[in-house]
N, C-alpha and C. Protein backbone atom coordinates (compact mmCIF):
# COMPACT_ATOMS: atom_id res chain seq x y z
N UNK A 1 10.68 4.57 26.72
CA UNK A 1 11.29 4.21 25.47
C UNK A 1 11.39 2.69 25.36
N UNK A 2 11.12 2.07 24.15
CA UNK A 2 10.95 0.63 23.89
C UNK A 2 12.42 0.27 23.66
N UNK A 3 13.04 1.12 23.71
CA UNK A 3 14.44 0.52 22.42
C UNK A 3 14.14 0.22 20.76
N UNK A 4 13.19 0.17 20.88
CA UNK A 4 13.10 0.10 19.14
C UNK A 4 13.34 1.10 18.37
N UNK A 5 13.84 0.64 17.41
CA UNK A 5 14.44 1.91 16.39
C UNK A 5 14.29 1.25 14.96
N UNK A 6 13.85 2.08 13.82
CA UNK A 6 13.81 2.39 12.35
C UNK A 6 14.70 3.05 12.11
N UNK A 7 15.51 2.27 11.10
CA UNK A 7 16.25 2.96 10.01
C UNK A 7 15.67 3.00 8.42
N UNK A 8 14.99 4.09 8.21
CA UNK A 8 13.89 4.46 7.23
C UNK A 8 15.11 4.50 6.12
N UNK A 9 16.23 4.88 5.68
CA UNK A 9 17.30 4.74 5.10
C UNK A 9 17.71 3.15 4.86
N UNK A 10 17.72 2.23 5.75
CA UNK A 10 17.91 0.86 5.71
C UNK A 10 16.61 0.27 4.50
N UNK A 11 15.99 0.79 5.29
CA UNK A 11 14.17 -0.12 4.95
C UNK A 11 14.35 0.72 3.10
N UNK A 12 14.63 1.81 2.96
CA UNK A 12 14.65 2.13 1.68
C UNK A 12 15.56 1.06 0.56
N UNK A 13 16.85 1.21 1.15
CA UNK A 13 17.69 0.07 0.51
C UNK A 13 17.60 -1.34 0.52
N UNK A 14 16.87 -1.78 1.70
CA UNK A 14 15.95 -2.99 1.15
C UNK A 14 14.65 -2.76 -0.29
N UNK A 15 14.07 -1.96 0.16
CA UNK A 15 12.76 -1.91 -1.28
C UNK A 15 13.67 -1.99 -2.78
N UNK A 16 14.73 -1.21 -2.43
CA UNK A 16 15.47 -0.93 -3.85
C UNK A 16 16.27 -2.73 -4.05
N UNK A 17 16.34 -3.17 -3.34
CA UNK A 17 16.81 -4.32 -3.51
C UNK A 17 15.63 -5.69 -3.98
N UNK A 18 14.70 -5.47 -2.96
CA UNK A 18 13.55 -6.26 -3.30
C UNK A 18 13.00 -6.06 -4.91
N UNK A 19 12.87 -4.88 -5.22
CA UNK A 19 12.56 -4.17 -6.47
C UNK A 19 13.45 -4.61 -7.41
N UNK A 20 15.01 -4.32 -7.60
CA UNK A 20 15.91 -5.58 -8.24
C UNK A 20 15.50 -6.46 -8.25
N UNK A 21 15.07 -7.45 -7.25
CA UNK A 21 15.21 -8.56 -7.54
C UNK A 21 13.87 -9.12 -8.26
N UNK A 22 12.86 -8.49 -7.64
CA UNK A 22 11.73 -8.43 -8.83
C UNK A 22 12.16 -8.15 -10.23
N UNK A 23 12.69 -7.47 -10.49
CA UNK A 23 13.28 -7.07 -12.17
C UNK A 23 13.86 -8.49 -12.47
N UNK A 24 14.67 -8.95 -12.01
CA UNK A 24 15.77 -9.86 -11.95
C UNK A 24 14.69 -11.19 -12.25
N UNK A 25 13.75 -11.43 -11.86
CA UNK A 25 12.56 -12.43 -11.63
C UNK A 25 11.65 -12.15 -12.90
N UNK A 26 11.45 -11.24 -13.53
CA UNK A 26 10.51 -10.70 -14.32
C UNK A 26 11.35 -10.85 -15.87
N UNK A 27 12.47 -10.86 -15.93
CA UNK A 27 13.19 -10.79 -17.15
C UNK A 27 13.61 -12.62 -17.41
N UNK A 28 13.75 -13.37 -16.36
CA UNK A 28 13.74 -14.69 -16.22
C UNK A 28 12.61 -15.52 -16.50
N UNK A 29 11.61 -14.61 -16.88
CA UNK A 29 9.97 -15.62 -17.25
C UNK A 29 10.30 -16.27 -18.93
N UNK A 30 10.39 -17.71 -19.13
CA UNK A 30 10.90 -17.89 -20.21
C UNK A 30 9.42 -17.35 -21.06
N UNK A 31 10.29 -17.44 -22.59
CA UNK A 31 9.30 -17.38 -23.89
C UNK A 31 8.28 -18.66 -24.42
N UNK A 32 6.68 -17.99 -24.44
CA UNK A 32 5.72 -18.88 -24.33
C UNK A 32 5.86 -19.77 -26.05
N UNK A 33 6.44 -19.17 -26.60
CA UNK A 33 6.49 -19.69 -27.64
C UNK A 33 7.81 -20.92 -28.08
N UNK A 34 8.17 -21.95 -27.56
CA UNK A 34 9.73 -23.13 -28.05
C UNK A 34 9.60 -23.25 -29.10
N UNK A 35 9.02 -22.79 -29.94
CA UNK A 35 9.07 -23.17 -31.24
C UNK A 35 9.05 -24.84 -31.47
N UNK A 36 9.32 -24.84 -33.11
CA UNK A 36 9.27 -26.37 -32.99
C UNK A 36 10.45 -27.27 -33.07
N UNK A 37 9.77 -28.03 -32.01
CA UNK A 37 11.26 -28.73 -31.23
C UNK A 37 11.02 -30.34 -31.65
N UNK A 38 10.45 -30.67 -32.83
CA UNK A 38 9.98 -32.09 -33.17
C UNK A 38 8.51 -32.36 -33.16
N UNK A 39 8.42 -33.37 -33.03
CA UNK A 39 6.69 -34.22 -32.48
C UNK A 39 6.06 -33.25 -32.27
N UNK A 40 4.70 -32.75 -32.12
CA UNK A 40 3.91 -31.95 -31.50
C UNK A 40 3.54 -32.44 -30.07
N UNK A 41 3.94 -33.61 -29.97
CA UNK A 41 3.88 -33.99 -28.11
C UNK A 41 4.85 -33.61 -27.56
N UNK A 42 6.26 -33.45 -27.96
CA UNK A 42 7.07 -32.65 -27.64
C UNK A 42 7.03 -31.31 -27.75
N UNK A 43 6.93 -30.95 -28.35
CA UNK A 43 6.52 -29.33 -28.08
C UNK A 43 5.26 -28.71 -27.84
N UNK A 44 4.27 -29.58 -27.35
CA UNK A 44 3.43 -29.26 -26.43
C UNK A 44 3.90 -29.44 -24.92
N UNK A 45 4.55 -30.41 -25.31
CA UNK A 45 4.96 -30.78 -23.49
C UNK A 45 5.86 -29.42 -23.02
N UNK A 46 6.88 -28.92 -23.74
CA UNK A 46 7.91 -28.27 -23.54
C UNK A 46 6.89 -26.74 -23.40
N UNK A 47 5.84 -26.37 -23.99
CA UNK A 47 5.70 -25.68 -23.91
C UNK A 47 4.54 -25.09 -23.00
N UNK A 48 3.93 -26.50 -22.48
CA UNK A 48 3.22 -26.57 -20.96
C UNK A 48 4.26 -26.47 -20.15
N UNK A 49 5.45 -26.44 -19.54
CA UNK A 49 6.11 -26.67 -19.12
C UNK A 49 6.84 -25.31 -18.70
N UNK A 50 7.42 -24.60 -19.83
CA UNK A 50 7.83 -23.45 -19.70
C UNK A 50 6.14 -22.67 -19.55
N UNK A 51 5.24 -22.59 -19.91
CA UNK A 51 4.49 -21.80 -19.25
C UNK A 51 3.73 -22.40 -17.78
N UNK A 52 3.83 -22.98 -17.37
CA UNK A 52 3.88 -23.53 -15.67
C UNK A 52 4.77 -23.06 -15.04
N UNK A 53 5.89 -23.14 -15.54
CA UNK A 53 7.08 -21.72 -14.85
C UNK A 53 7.29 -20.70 -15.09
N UNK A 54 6.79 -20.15 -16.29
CA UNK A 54 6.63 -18.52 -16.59
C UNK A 54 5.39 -18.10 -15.61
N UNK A 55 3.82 -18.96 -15.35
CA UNK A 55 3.44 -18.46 -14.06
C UNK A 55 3.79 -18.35 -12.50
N UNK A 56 5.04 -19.78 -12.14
CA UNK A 56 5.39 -19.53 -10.71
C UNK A 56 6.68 -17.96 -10.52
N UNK A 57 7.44 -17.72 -11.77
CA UNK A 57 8.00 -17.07 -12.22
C UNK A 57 7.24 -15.83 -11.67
N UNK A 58 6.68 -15.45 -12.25
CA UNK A 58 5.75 -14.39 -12.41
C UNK A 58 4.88 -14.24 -11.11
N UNK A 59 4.66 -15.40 -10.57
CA UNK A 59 4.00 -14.97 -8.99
C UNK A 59 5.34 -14.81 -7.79
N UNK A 60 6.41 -15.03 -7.94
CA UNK A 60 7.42 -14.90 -7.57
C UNK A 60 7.87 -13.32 -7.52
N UNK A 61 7.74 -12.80 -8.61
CA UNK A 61 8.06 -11.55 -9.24
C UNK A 61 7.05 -10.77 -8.73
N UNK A 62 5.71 -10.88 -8.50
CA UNK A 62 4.59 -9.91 -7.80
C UNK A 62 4.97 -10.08 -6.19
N UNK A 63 4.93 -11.32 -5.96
CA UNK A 63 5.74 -10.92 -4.47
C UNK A 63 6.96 -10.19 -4.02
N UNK A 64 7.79 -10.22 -4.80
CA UNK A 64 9.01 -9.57 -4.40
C UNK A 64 8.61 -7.92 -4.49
N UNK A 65 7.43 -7.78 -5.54
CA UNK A 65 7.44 -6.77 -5.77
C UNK A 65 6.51 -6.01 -4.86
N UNK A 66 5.77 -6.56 -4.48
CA UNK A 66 4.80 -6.53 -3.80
C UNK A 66 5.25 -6.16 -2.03
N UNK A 67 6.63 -6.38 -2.03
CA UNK A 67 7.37 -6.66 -0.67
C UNK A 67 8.08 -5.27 -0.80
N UNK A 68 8.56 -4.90 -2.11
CA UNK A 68 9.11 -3.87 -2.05
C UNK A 68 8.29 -2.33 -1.41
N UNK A 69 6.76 -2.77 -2.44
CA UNK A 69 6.26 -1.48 -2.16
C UNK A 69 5.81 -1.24 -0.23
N UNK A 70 5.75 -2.77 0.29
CA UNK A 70 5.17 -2.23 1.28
C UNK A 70 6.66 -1.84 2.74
N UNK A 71 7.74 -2.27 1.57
CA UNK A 71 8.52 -1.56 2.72
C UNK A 71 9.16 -0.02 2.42
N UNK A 72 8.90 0.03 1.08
CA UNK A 72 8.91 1.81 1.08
C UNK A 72 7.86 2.41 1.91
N UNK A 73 6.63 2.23 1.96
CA UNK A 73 5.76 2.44 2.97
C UNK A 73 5.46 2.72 4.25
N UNK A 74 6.81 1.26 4.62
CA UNK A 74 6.97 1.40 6.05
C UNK A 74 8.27 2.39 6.35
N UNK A 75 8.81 2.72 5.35
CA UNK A 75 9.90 3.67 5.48
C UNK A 75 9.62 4.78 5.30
N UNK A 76 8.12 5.65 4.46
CA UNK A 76 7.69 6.40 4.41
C UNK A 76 7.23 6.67 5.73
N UNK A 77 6.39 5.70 6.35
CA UNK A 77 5.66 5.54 7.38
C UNK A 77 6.40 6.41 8.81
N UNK A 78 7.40 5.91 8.82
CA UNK A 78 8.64 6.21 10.24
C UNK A 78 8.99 7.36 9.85
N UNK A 79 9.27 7.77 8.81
CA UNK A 79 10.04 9.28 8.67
C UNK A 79 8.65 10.33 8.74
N UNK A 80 7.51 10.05 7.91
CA UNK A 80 6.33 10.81 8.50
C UNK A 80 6.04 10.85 10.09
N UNK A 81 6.53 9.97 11.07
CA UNK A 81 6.10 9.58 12.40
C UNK A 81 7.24 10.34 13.26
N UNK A 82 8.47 10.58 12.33
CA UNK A 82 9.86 10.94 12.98
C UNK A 82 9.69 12.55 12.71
N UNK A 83 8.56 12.79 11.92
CA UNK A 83 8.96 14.78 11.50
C UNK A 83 7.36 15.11 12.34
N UNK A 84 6.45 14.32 12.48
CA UNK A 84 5.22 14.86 13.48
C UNK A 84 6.04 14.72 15.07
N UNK A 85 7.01 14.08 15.52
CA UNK A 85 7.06 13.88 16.37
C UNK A 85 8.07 14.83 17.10
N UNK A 86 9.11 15.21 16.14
CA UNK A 86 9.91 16.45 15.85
C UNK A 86 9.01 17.46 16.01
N UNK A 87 8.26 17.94 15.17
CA UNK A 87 7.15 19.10 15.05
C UNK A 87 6.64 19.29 16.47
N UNK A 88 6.06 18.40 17.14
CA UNK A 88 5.43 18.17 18.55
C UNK A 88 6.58 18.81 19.26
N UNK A 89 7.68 17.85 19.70
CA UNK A 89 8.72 18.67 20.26
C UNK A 89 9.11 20.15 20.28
N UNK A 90 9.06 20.17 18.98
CA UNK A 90 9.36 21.29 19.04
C UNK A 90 8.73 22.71 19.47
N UNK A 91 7.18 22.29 19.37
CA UNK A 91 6.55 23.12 20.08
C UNK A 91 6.31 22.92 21.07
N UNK A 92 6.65 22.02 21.84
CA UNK A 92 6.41 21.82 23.50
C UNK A 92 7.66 22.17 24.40
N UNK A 93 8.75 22.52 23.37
CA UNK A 93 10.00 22.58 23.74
C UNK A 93 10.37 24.21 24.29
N UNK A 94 9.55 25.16 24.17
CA UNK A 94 9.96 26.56 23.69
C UNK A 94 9.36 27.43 25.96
């Protein structure tokens, strides 16, 4: 035995959290449109600007999200590994 241990229950409530916070990241991408805010150099600038951060925004938001799915995965992963391994037992057990 390694001592290592999964809590596939833990790793779930992380994804659900990562997944929040992706939401949380995704609703924060400002609007491509500032309307007009004066000068057209000004509201070109303003609106290069907010869309330069509606993309780091948004790659922010695929990672988190992206983090979520692969730790449901790994939480899928352990509980599939925890019921073959059960199953085994159990027939070697009799």
């Amino acid at each position: 035995m390694t001592g290592f241990h999964a809590d596939p229950d833990a790793l779930d409530a992380l994804a659900r959290q990562l997944a929040d916070t992706a939401g949380e990241y995704a609703a924060a991408v400002p609007e491509s449109d500032v309307g007009d805010l004066g000068p057209p150099a000004v509201s070109g600038a303003l609106a290069a600007l907010a869309s330069e951060w509606a993309g780091r925004i948004r790659v922010v938001h695929d990672e988190f999200a992206a983090s979520a799915d692969r730790v449901r995965a790994a939480a899928k992963a352990y509980r599939t590994t925890d019921a073959a391994a059960t199953d085994e037992l159990g027939r070697t057990d009799g």
